[in-house]
C-alpha atoms as a PDB file:
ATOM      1  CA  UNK A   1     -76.165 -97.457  47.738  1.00  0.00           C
ATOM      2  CA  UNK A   2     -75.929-101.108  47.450  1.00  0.00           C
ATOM      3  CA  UNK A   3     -72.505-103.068  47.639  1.00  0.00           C
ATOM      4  CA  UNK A   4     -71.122-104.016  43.685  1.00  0.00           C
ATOM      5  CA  UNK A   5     -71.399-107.622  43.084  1.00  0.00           C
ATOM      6  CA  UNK A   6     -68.620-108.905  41.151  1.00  0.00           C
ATOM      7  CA  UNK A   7     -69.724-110.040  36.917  1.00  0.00           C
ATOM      8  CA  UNK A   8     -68.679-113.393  38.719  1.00  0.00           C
ATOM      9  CA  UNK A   9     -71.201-113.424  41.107  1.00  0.00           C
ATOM     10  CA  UNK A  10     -73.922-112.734  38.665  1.00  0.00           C
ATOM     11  CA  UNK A  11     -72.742-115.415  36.582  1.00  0.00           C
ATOM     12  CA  UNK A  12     -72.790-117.920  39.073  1.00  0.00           C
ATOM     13  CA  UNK A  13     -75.994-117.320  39.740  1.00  0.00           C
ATOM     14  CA  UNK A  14     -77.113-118.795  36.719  1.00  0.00           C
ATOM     15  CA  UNK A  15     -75.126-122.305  37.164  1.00  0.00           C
ATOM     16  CA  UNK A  16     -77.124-125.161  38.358  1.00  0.00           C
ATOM     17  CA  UNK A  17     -76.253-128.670  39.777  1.00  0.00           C
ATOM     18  CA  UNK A  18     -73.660-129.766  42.091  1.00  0.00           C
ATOM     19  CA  UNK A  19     -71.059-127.408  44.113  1.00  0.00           C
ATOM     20  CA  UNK A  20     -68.303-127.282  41.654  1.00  0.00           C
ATOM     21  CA  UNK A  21     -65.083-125.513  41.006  1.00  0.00           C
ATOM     22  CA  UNK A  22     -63.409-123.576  38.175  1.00  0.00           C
ATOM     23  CA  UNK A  23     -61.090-120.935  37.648  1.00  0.00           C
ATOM     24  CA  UNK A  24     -62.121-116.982  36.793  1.00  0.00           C
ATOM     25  CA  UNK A  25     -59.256-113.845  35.827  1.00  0.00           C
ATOM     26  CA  UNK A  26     -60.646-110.953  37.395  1.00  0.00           C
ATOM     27  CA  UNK A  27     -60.767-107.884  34.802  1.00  0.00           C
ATOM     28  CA  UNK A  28     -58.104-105.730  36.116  1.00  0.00           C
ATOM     29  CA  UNK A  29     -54.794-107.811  35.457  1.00  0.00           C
ATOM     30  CA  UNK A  30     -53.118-107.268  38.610  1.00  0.00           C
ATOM     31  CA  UNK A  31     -55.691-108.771  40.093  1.00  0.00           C
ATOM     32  CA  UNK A  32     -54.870-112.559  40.883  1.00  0.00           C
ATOM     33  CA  UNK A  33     -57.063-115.474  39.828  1.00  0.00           C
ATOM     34  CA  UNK A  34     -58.789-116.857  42.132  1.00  0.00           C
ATOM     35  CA  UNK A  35     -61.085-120.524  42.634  1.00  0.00           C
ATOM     36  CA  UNK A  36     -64.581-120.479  43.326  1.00  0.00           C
ATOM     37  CA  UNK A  37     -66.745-122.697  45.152  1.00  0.00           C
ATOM     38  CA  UNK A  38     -70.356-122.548  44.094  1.00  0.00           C
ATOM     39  CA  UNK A  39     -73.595-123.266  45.837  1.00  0.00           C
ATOM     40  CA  UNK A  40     -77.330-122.641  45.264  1.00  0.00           C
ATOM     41  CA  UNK A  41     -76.902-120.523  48.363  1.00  0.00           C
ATOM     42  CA  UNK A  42     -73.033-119.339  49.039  1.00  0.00           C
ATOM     43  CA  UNK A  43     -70.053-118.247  46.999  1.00  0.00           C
ATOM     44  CA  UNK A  44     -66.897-118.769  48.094  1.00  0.00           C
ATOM     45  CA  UNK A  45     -63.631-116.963  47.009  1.00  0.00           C
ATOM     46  CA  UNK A  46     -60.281-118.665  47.483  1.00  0.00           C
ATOM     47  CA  UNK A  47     -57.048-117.572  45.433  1.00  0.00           C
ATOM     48  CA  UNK A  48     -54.613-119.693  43.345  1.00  0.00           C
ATOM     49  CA  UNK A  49     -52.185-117.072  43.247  1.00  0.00           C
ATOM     50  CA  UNK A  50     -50.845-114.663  46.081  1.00  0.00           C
ATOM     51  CA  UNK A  51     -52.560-111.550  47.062  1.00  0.00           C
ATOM     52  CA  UNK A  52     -50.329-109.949  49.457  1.00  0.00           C
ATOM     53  CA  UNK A  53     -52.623-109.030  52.305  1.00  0.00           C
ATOM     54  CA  UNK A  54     -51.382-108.116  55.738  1.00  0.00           C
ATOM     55  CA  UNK A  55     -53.883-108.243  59.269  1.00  0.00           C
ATOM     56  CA  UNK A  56     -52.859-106.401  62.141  1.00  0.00           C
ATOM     57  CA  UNK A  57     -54.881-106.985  65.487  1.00  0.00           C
ATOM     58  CA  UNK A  58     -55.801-103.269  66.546  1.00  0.00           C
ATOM     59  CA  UNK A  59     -57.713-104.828  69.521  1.00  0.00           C
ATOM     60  CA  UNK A  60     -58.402-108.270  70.836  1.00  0.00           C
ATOM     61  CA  UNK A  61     -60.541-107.327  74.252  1.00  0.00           C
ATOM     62  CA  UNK A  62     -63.998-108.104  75.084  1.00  0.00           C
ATOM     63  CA  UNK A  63     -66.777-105.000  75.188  1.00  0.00           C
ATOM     64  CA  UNK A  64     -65.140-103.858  78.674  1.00  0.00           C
ATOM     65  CA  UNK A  65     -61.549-103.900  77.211  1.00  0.00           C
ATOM     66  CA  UNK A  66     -58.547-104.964  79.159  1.00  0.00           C
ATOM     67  CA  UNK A  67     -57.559-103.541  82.538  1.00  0.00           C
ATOM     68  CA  UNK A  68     -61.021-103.118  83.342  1.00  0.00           C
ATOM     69  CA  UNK A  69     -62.094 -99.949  85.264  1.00  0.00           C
ATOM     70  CA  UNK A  70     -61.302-100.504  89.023  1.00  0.00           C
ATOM     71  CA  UNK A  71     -60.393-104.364  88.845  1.00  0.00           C
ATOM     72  CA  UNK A  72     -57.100-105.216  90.683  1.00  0.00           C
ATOM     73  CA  UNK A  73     -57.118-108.576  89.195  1.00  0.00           C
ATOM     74  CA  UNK A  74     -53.492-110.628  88.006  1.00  0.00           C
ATOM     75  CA  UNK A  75     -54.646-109.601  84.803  1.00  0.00           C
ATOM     76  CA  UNK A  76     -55.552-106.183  84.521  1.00  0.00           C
ATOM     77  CA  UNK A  77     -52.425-104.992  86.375  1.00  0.00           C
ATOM     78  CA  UNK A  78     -49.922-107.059  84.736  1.00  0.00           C
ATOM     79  CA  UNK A  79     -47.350-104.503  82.796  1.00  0.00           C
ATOM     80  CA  UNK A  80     -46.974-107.628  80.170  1.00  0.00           C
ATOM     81  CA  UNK A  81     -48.711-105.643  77.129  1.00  0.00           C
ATOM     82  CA  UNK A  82     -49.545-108.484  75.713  1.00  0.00           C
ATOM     83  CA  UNK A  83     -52.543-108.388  78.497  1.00  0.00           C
ATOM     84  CA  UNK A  84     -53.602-104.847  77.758  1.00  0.00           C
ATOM     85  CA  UNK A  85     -56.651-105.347  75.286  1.00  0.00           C
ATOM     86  CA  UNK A  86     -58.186-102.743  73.545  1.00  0.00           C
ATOM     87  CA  UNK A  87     -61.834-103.595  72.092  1.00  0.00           C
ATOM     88  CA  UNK A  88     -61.677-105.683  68.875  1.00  0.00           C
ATOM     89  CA  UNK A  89     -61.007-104.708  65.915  1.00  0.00           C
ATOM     90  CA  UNK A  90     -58.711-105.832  62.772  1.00  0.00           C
ATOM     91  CA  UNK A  91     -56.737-103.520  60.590  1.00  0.00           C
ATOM     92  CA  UNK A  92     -56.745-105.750  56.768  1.00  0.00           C
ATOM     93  CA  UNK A  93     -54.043-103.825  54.410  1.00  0.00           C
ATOM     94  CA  UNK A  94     -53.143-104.614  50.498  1.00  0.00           C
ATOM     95  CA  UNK A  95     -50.771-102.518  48.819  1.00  0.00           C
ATOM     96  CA  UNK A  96     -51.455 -99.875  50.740  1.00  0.00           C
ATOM     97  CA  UNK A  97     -54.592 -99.643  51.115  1.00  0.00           C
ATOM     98  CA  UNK A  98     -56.137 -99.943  54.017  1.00  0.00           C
ATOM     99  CA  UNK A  99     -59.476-101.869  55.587  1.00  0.00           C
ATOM    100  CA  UNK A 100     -60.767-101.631  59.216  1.00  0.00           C
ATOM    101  CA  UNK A 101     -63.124-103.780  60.243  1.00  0.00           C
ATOM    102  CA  UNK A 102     -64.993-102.547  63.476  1.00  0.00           C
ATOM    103  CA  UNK A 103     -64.290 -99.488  64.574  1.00  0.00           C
ATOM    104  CA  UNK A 104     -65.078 -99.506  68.775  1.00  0.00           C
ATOM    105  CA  UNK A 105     -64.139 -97.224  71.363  1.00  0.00           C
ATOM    106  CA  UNK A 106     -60.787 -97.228  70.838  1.00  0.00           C
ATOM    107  CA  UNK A 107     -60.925 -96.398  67.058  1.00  0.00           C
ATOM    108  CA  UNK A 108     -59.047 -93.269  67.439  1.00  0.00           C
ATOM    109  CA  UNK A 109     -55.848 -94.646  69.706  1.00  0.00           C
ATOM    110  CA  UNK A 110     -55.605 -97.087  66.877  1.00  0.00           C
ATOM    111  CA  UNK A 111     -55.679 -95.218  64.040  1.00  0.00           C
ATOM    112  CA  UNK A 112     -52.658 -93.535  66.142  1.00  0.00           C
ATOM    113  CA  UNK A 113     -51.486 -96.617  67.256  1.00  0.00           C
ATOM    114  CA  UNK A 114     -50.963 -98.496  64.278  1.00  0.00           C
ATOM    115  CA  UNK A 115     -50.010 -95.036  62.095  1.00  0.00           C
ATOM    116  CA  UNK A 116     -52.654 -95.510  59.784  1.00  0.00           C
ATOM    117  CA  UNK A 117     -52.789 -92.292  57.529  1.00  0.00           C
ATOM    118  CA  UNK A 118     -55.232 -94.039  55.169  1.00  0.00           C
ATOM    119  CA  UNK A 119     -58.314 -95.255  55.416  1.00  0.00           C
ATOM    120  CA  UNK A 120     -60.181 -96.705  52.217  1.00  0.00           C
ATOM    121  CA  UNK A 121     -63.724 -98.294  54.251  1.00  0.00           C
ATOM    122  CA  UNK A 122     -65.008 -99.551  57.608  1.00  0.00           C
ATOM    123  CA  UNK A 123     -66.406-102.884  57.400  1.00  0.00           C
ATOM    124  CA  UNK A 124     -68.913-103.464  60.370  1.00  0.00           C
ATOM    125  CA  UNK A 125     -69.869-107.166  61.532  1.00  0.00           C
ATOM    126  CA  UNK A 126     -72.372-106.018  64.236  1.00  0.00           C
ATOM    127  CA  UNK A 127     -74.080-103.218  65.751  1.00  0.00           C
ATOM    128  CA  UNK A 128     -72.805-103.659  69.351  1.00  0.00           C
ATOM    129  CA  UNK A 129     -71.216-100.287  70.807  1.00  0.00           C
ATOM    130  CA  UNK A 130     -68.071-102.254  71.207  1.00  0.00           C
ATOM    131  CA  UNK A 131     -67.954-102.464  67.579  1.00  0.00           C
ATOM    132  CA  UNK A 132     -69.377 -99.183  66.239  1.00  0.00           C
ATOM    133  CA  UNK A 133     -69.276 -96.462  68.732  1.00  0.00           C
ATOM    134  CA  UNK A 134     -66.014 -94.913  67.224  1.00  0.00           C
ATOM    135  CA  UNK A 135     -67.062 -93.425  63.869  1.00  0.00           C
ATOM    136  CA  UNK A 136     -66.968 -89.975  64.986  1.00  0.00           C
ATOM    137  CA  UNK A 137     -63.304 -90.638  64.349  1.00  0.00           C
ATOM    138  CA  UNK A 138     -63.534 -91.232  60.468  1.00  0.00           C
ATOM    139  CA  UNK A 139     -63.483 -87.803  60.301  1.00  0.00           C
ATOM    140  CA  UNK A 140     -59.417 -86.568  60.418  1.00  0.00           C
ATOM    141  CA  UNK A 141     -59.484 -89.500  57.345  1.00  0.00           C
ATOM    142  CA  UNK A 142     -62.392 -87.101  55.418  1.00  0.00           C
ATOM    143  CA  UNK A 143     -60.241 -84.140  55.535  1.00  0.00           C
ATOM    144  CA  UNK A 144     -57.088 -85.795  54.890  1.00  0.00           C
ATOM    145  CA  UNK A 145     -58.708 -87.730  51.788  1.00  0.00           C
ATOM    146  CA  UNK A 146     -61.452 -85.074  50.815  1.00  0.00           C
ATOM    147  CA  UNK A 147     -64.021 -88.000  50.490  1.00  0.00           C
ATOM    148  CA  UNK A 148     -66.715 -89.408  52.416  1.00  0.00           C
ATOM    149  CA  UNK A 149     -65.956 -92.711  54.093  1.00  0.00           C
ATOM    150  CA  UNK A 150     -67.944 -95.219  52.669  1.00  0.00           C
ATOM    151  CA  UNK A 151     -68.943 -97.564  55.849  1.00  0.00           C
ATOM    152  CA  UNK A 152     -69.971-101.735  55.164  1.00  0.00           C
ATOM    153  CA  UNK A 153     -72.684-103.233  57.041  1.00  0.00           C
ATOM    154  CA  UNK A 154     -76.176-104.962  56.760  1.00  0.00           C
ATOM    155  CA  UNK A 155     -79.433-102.801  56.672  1.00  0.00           C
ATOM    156  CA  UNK A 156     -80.063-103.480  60.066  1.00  0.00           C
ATOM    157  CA  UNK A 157     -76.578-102.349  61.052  1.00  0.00           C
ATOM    158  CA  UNK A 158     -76.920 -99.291  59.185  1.00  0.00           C
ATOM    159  CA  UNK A 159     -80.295 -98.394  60.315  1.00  0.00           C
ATOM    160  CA  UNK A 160     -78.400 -98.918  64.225  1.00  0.00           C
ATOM    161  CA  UNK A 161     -75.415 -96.548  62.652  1.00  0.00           C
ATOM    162  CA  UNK A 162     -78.065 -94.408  61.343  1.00  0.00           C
ATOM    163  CA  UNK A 163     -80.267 -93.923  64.262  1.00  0.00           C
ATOM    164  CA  UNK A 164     -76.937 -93.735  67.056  1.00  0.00           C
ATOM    165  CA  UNK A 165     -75.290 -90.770  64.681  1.00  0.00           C
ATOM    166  CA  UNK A 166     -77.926 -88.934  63.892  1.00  0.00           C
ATOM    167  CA  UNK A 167     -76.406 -85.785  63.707  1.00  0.00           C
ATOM    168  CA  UNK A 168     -74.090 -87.356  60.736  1.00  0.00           C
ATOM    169  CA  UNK A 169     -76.885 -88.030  58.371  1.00  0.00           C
ATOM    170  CA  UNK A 170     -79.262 -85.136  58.735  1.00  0.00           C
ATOM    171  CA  UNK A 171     -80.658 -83.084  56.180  1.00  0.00           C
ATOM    172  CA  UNK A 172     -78.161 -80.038  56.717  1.00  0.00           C
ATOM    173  CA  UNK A 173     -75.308 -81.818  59.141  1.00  0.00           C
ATOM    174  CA  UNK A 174     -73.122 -79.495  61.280  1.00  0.00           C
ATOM    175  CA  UNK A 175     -70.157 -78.343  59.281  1.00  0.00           C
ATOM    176  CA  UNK A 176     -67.376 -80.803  60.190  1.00  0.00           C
ATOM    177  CA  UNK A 177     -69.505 -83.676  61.117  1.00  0.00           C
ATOM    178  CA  UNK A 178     -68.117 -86.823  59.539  1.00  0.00           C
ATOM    179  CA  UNK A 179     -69.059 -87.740  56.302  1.00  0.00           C
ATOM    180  CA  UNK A 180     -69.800 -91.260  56.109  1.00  0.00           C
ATOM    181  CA  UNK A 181     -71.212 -93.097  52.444  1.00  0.00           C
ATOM    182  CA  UNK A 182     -72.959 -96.277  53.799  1.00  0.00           C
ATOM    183  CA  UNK A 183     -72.744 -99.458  51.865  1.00  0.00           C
ATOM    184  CA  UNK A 184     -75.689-102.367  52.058  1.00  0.00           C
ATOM    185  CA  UNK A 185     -73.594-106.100  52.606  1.00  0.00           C
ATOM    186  CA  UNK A 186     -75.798-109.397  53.154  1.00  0.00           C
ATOM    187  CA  UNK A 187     -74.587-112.886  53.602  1.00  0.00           C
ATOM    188  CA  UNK A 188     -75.324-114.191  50.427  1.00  0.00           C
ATOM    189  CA  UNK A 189     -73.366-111.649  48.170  1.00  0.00           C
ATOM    190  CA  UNK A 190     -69.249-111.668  48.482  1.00  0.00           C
ATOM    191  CA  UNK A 191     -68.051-107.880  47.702  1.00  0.00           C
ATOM    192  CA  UNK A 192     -64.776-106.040  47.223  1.00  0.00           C
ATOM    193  CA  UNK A 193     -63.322-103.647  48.613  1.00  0.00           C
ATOM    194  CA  UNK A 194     -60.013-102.051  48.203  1.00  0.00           C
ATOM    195  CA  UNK A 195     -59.768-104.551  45.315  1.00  0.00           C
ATOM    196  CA  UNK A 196     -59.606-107.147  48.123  1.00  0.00           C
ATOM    197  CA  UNK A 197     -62.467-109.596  48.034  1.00  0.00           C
ATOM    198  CA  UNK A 198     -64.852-110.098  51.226  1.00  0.00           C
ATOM    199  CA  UNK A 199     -67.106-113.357  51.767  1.00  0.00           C
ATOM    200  CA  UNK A 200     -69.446-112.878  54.776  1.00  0.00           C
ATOM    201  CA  UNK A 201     -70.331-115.632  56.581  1.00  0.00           C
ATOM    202  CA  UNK A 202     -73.153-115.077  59.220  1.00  0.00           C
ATOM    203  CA  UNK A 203     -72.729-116.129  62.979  1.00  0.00           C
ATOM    204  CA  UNK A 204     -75.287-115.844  65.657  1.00  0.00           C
ATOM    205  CA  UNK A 205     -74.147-113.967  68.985  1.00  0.00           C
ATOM    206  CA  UNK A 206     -76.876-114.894  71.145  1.00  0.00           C
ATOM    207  CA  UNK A 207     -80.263-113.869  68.657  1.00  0.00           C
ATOM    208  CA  UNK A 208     -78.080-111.434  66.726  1.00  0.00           C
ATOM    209  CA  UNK A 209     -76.872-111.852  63.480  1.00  0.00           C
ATOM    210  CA  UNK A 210     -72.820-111.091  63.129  1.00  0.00           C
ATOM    211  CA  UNK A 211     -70.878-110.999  59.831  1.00  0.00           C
ATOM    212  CA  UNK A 212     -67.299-112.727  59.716  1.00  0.00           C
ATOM    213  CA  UNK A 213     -65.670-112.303  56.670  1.00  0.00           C
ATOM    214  CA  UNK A 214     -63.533-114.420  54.802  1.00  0.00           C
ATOM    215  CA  UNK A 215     -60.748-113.092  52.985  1.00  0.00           C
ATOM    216  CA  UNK A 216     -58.924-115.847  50.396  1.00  0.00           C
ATOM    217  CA  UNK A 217     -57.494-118.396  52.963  1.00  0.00           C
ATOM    218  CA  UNK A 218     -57.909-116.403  56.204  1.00  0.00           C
ATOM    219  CA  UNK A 219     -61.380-115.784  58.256  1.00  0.00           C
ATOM    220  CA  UNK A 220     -62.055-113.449  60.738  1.00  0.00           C
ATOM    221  CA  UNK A 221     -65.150-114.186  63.106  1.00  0.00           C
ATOM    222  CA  UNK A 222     -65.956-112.167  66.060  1.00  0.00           C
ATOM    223  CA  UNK A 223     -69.052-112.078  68.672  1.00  0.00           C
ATOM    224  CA  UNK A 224     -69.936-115.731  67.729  1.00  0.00           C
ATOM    225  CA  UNK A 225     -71.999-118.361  69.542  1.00  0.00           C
ATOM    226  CA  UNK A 226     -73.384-120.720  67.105  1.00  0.00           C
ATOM    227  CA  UNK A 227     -73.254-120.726  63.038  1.00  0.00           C
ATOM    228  CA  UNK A 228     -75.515-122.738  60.478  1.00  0.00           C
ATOM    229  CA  UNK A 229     -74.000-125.410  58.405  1.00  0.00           C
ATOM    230  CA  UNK A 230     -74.668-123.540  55.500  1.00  0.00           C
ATOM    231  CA  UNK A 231     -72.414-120.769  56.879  1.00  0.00           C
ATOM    232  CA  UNK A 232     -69.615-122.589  58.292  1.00  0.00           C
ATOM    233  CA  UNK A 233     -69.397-124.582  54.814  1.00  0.00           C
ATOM    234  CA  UNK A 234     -68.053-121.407  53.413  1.00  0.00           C
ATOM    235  CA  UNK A 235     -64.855-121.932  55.828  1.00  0.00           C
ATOM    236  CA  UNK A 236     -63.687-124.941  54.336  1.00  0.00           C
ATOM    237  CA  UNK A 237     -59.951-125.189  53.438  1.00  0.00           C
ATOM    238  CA  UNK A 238     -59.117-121.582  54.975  1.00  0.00           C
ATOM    239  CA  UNK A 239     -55.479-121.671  56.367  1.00  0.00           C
ATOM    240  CA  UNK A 240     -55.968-119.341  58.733  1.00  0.00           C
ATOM    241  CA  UNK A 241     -59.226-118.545  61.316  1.00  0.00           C
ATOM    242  CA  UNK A 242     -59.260-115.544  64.085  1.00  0.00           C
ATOM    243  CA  UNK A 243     -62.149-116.264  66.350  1.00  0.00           C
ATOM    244  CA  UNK A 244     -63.621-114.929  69.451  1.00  0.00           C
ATOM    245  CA  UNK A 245     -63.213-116.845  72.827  1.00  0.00           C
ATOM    246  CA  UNK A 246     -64.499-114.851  76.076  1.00  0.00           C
ATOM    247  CA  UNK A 247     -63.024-117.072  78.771  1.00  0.00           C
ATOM    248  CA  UNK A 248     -62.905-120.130  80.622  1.00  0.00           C
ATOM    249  CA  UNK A 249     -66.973-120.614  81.474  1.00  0.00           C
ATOM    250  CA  UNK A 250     -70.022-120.856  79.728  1.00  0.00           C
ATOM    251  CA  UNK A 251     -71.943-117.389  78.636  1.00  0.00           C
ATOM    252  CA  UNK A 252     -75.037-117.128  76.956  1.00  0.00           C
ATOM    253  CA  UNK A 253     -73.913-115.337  73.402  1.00  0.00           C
ATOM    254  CA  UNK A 254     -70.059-115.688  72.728  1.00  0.00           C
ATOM    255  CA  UNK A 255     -68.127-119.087  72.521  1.00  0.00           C
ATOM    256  CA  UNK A 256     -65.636-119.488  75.431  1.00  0.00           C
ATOM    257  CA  UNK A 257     -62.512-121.078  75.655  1.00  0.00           C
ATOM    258  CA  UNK A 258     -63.208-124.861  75.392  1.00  0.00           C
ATOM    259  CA  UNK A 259     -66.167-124.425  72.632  1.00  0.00           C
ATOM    260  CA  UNK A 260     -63.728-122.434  71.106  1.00  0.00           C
ATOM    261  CA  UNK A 261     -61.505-125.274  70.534  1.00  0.00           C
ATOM    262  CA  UNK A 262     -63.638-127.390  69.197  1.00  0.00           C
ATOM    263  CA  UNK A 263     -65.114-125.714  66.835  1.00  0.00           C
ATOM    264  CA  UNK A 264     -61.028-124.915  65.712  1.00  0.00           C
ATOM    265  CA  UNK A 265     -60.874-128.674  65.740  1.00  0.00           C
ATOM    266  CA  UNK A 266     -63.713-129.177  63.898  1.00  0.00           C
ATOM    267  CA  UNK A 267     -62.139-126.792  60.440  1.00  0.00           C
ATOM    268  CA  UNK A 268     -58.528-127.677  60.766  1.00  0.00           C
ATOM    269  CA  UNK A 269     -56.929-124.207  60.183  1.00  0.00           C
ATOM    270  CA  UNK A 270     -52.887-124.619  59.603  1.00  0.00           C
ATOM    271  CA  UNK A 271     -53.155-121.469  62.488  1.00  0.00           C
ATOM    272  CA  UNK A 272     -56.312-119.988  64.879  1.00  0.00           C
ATOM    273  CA  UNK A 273     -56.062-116.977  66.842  1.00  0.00           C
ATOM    274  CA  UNK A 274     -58.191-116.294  69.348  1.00  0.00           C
ATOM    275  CA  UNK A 275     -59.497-112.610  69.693  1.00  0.00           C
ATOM    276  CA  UNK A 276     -62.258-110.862  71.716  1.00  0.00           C
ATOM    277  CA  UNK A 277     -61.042-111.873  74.789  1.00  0.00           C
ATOM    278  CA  UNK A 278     -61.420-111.315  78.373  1.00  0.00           C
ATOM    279  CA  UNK A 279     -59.357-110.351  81.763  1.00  0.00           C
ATOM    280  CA  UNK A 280     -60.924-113.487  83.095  1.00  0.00           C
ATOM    281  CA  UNK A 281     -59.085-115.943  80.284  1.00  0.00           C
ATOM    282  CA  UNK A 282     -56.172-115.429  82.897  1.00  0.00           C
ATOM    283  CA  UNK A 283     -52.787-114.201  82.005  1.00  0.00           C
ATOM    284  CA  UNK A 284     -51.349-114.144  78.052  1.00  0.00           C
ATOM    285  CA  UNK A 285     -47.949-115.956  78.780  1.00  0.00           C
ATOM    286  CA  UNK A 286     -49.845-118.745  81.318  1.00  0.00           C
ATOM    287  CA  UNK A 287     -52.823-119.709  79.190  1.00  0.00           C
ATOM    288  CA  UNK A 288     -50.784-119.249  76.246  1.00  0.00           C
ATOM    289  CA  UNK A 289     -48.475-121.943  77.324  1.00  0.00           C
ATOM    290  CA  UNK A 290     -51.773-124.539  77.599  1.00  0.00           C
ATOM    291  CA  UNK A 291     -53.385-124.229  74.047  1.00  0.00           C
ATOM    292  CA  UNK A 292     -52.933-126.754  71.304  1.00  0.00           C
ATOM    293  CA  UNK A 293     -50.399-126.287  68.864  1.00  0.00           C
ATOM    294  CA  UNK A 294     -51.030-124.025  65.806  1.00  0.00           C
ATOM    295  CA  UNK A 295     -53.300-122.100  68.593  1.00  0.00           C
ATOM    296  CA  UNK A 296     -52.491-119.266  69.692  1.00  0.00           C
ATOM    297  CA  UNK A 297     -54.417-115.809  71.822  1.00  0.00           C
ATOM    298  CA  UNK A 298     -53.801-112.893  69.871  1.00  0.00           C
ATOM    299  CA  UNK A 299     -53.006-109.790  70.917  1.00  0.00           C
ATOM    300  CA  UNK A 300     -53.098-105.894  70.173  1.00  0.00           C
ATOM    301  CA  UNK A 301     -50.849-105.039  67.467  1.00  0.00           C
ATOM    302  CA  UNK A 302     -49.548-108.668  66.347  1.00  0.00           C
ATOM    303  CA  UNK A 303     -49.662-108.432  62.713  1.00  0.00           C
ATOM    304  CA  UNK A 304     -49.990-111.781  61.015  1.00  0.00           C
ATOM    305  CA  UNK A 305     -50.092-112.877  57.145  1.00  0.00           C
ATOM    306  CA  UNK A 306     -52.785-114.334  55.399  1.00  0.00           C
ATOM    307  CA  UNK A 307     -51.026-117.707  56.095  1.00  0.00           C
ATOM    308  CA  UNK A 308     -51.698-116.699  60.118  1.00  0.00           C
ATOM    309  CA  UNK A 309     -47.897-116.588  60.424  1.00  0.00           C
ATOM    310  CA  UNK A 310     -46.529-114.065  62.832  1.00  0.00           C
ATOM    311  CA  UNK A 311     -45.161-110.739  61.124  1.00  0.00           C
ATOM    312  CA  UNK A 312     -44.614-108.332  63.777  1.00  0.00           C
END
């Protein structure tokens, strides 16, 4: 089943000439309008009026999470739970309705965590156990919703899905096996979901491709190293940008603390979070203290508006 493109997006499609801007009213009225920035090769969707969208950081730890099995470092024992990451993941909720994107490890403590009693989709941006491994757990959300889970990701991503959970998509599954309807995304099509409105926007975490996703004024990028220009145009004028940062020195596939930064510098977010991090980034209320203003580390069940602005 491939992801439903929007009438806008076919539209668009057609336009030639220079990256332009106008003004569409999405079908259903409660819907708001939105602008559009279009591109030979990107479309990007920003609203003019308020969708009421709230993101609530289910995890902000590395693959490992935070403690770390037998380390004694400052870090993993401090009782500051601020410091005790589970693997990333973001919880995106509109009226209630609810989005997860990633679902790690730790999916299940966070559905409990967060009391989450509906689930509408899973919206992977990467194959990495870290970020998958926890579907099994879609399935109390099958029986409570008597419907399959339908489950975002690129066709490499679902092959990966696909191949890892077998058992789930066999001819004849095992009675009680989750039930999981997968959905084809690429970076060139924006979809919706939940009635809220996704823009990928490929990274590159080492040679893999990751999807971030831009929702109105707020991005969320995870796992990142290095992006095209193409696909870090599409974050121009967001308010609001969650990205990874490992820790203090240099590693071969995720940004760390100082490359971080500049890249933050270089889009001028109002607010940047920092997410995906690791016991080596040193303690939350030290490092916190030495970031630039309107950055900030995020951390596991800080829930934040589209504007970035703390919530609870």
């Amino acid at each position: 089943m491939q992801a439903a493109s929007f009438t806008l997006t076919k539209f668009v499609n057609k336009i030639q000439g220079p990256p332009s801007f106008f003004s569409y009213l999405h079908p259903r009225p409660h819907f708001p309008r939105f602008k559009v920035t279009f591109a030979p090769n990107s479309l990007i969707l920003s609203f003019t009026h308020s969708l009421i969208v709230t993101f609530t950081f289910l995890g902000t730890g590395t693959s490992q999470g935070v403690p770390i099995i037998g380390c004694s470092c400052e870090v993993c024992v401090s009782t500051d739970p601020r410091d005790q990451r589970l693997r990333t993941s973001l919880l995106v909720s509109h009226e209630g309705r609810n989005v997860v994107i990633d679902a790690g490890p730790d999916f299940r403590q966070q559905m409990l965590r967060a009391g989450v009693k509906r689930l509408d989709a899973v919206v992977l941006t990467h194959e990495h156990n870290d970020h998958i491994i926890g579907l099994d757990d879609v399935r109390p959300f099958n029986f409570l919703q008597d419907r399959h889970m339908p489950l975002y990701g690129t066709t490499s991503v679902l092959a990966e899905v696909k191949q890892r959970f077998a058992y789930i998509f066999a001819k004849n599954p095992y009675p009680g096996a989750p039930m999981i309807d997968p959905v084809e995304i690429s970076k060139e099509t924006p979809f919706e979901v939940a009635e809220i409105p996704f823009t990928p926007i490929e990274v590159m975490h080492g040679g893999l491709p990751v999807l971030g996703f831009r929702i109105g004024d707020f991005a969320y990028i995870t796992d990142m190293k290095t992006i095209s220009d193409a696909e870090k145009s599409k974050l121009d004028g967001v308010r609001t940008l969650v990205l990874n940062a490992l820790h203090l020195e240099w590693h071969h596939s995720h940004l760390n603390l100082e490359e971080a930064l500049d890249f933050i510098e270089t889009i001028k977010p109002e607010q940047a979070w920092l997410t995906h991090i690791s016991h080596r980034m040193g303690l939350q209320k030290l490092r916190s203290k030495q970031l630039p203003n309107g950055v900030g580390l995020a951390w596991d069940g800080m829930v934040v508006g589209q504007d970035g602005l703390f919530i609870g």
